[in-house]
C-alpha atoms as a PDB file:
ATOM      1  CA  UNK A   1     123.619 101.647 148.085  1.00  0.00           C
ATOM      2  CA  UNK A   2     125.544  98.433 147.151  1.00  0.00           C
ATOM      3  CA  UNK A   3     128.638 100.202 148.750  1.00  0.00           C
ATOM      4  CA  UNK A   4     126.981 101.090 151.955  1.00  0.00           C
ATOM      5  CA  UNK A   5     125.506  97.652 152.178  1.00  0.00           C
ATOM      6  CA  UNK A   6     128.737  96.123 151.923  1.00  0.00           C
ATOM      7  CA  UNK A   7     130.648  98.376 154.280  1.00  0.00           C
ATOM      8  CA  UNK A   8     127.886  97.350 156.794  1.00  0.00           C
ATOM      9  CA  UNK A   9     128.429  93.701 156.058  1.00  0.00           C
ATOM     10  CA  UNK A  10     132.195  94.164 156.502  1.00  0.00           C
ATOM     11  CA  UNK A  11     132.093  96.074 159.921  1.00  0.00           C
ATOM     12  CA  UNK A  12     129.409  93.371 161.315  1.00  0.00           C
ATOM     13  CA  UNK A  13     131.483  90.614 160.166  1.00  0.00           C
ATOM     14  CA  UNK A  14     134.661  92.154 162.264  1.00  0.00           C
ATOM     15  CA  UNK A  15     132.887  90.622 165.479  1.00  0.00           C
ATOM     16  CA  UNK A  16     133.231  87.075 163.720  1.00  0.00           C
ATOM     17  CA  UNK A  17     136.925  88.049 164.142  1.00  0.00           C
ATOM     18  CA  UNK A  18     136.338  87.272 168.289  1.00  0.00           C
ATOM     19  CA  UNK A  19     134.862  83.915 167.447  1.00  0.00           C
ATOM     20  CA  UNK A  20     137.214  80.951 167.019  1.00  0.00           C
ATOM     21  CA  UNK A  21     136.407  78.541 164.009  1.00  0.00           C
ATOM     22  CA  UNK A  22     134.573  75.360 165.030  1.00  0.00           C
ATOM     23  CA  UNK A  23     136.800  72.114 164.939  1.00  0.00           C
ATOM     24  CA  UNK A  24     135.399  70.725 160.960  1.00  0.00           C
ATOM     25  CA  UNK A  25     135.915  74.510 159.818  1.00  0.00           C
ATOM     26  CA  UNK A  26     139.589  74.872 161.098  1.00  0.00           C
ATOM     27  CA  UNK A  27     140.191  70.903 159.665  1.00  0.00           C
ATOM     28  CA  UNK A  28     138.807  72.007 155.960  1.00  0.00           C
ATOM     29  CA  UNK A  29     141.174  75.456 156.119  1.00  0.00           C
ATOM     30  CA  UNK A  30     144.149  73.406 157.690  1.00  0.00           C
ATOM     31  CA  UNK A  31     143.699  70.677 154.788  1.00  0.00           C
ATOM     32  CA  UNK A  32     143.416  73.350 152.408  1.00  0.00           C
ATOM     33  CA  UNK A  33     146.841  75.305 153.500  1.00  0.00           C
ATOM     34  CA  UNK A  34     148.398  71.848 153.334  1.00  0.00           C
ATOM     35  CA  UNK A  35     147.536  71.541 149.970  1.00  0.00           C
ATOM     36  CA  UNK A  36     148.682  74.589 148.819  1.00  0.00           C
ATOM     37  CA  UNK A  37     151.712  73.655 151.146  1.00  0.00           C
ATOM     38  CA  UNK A  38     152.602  70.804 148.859  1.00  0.00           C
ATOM     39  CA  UNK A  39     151.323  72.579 145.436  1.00  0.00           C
ATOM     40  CA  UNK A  40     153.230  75.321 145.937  1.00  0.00           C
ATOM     41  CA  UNK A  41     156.129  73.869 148.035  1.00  0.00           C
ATOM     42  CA  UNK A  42     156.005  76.961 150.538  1.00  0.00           C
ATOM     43  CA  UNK A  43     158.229  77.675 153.122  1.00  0.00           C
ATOM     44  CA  UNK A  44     157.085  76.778 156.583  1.00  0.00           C
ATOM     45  CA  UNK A  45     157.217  80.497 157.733  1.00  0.00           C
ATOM     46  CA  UNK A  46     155.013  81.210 154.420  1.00  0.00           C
ATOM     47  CA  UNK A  47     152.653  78.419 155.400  1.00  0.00           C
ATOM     48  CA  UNK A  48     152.182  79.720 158.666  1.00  0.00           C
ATOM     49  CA  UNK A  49     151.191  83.442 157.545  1.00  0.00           C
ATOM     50  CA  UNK A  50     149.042  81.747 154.805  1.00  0.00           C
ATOM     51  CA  UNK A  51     146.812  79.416 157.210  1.00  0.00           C
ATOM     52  CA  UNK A  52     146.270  82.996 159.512  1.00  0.00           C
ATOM     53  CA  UNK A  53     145.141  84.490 156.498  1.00  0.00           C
ATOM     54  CA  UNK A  54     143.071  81.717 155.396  1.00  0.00           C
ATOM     55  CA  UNK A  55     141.252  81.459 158.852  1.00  0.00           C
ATOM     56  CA  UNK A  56     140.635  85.130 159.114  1.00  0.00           C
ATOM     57  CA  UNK A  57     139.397  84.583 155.178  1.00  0.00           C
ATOM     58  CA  UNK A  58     137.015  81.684 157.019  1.00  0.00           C
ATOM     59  CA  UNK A  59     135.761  83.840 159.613  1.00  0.00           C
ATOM     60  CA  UNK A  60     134.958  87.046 157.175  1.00  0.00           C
ATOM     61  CA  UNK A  61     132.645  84.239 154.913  1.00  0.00           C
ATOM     62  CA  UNK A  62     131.494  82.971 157.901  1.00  0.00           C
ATOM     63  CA  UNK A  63     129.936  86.212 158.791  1.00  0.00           C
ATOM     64  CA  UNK A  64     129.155  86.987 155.114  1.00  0.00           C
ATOM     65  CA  UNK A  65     126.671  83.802 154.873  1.00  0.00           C
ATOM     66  CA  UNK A  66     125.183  84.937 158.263  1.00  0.00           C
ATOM     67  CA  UNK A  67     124.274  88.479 157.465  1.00  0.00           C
ATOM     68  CA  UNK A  68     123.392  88.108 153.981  1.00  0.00           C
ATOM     69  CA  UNK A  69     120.649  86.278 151.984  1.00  0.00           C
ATOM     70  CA  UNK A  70     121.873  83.524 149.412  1.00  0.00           C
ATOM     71  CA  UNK A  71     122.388  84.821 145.729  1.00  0.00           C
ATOM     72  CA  UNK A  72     122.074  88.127 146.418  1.00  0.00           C
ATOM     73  CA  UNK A  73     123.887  91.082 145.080  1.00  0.00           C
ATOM     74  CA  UNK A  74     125.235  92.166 148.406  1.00  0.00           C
ATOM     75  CA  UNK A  75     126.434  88.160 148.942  1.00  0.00           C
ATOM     76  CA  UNK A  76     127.912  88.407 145.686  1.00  0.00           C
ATOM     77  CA  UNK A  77     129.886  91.769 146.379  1.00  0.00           C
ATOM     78  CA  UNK A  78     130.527  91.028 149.739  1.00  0.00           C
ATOM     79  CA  UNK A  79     132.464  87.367 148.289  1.00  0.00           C
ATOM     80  CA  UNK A  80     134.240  89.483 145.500  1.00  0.00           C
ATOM     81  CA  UNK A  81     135.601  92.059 148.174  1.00  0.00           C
ATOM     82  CA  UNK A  82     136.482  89.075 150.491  1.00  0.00           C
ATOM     83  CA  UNK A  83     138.156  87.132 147.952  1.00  0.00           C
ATOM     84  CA  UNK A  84     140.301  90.171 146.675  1.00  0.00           C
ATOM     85  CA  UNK A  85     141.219  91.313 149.430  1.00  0.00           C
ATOM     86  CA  UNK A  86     142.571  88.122 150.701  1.00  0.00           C
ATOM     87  CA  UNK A  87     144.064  87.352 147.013  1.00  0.00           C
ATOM     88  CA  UNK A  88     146.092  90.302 147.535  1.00  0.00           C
ATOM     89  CA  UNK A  89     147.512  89.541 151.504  1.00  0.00           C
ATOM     90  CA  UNK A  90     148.429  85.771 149.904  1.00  0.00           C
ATOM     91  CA  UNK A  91     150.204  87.539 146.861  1.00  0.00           C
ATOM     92  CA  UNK A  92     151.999  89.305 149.082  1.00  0.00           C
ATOM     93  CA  UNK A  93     153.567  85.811 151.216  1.00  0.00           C
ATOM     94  CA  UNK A  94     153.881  83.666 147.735  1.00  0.00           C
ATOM     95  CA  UNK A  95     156.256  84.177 144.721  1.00  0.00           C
ATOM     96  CA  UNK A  96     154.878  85.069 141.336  1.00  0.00           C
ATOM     97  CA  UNK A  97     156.247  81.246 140.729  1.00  0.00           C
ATOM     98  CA  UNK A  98     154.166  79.661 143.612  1.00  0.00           C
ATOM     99  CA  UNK A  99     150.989  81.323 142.395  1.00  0.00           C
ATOM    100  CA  UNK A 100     151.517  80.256 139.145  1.00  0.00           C
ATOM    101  CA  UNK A 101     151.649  76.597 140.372  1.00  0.00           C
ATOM    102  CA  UNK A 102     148.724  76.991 142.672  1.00  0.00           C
ATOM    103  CA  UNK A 103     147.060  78.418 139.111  1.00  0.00           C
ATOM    104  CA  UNK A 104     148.283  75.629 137.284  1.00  0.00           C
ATOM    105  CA  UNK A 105     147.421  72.609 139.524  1.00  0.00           C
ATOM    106  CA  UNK A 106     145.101  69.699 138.511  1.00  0.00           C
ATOM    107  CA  UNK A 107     142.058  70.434 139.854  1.00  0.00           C
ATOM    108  CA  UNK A 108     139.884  67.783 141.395  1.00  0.00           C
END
């Protein structure tokens, strides 16, 4: 049921994908990409792929809040899909030795 739930989530939040960010939310993911930027000394062709993924990661939890009720299961699924799925696409862009920087940082 927790599957099916999920799957329905995911397709709903796929018409978040038409809607653009609002100014604040692209700011906080373009601040974020910068950091990593600098953390992880990227490439500027790697930062670019990263801050698409990252907004496309924005719009899917955008759509996630929307549809689904705050500390619930499904929320809680639906944020541990998201946040593999886009763990994976940024593993793909960074080296093992940029992740393990990002990993490493000093958090604030």
């Amino acid at each position: 049921m927790k599957k099916l739930v999920l799957a329905l989530v995911l397709m709903i939040s796929i018409n978040a994908f038409a809607q653009d960010l609002k100014p604040k939310q692209k700011q906080k993911v373009e601040a974020t990409v910068d950091n990593m930027a600098e953390v992880m000394e990227l490439s500027a062709d790697q930062k670019a792929k990263i801050l698409d993924i990252k907004i496309e990661q924005e719009k899917e939890r955008i759509a996630i809040v929307s549809k689904t009720e705050k500390g619930s299961d499904e929320r809680k699924a639906a944020f541990t899909e998201l946040y593999k799925k886009y763990g994976k696409k940024q593993k793909e862009i960074v080296t093992p030795e940029q992740q393990k920087k990002w990993k490493n940082r000093p958090k604030e």
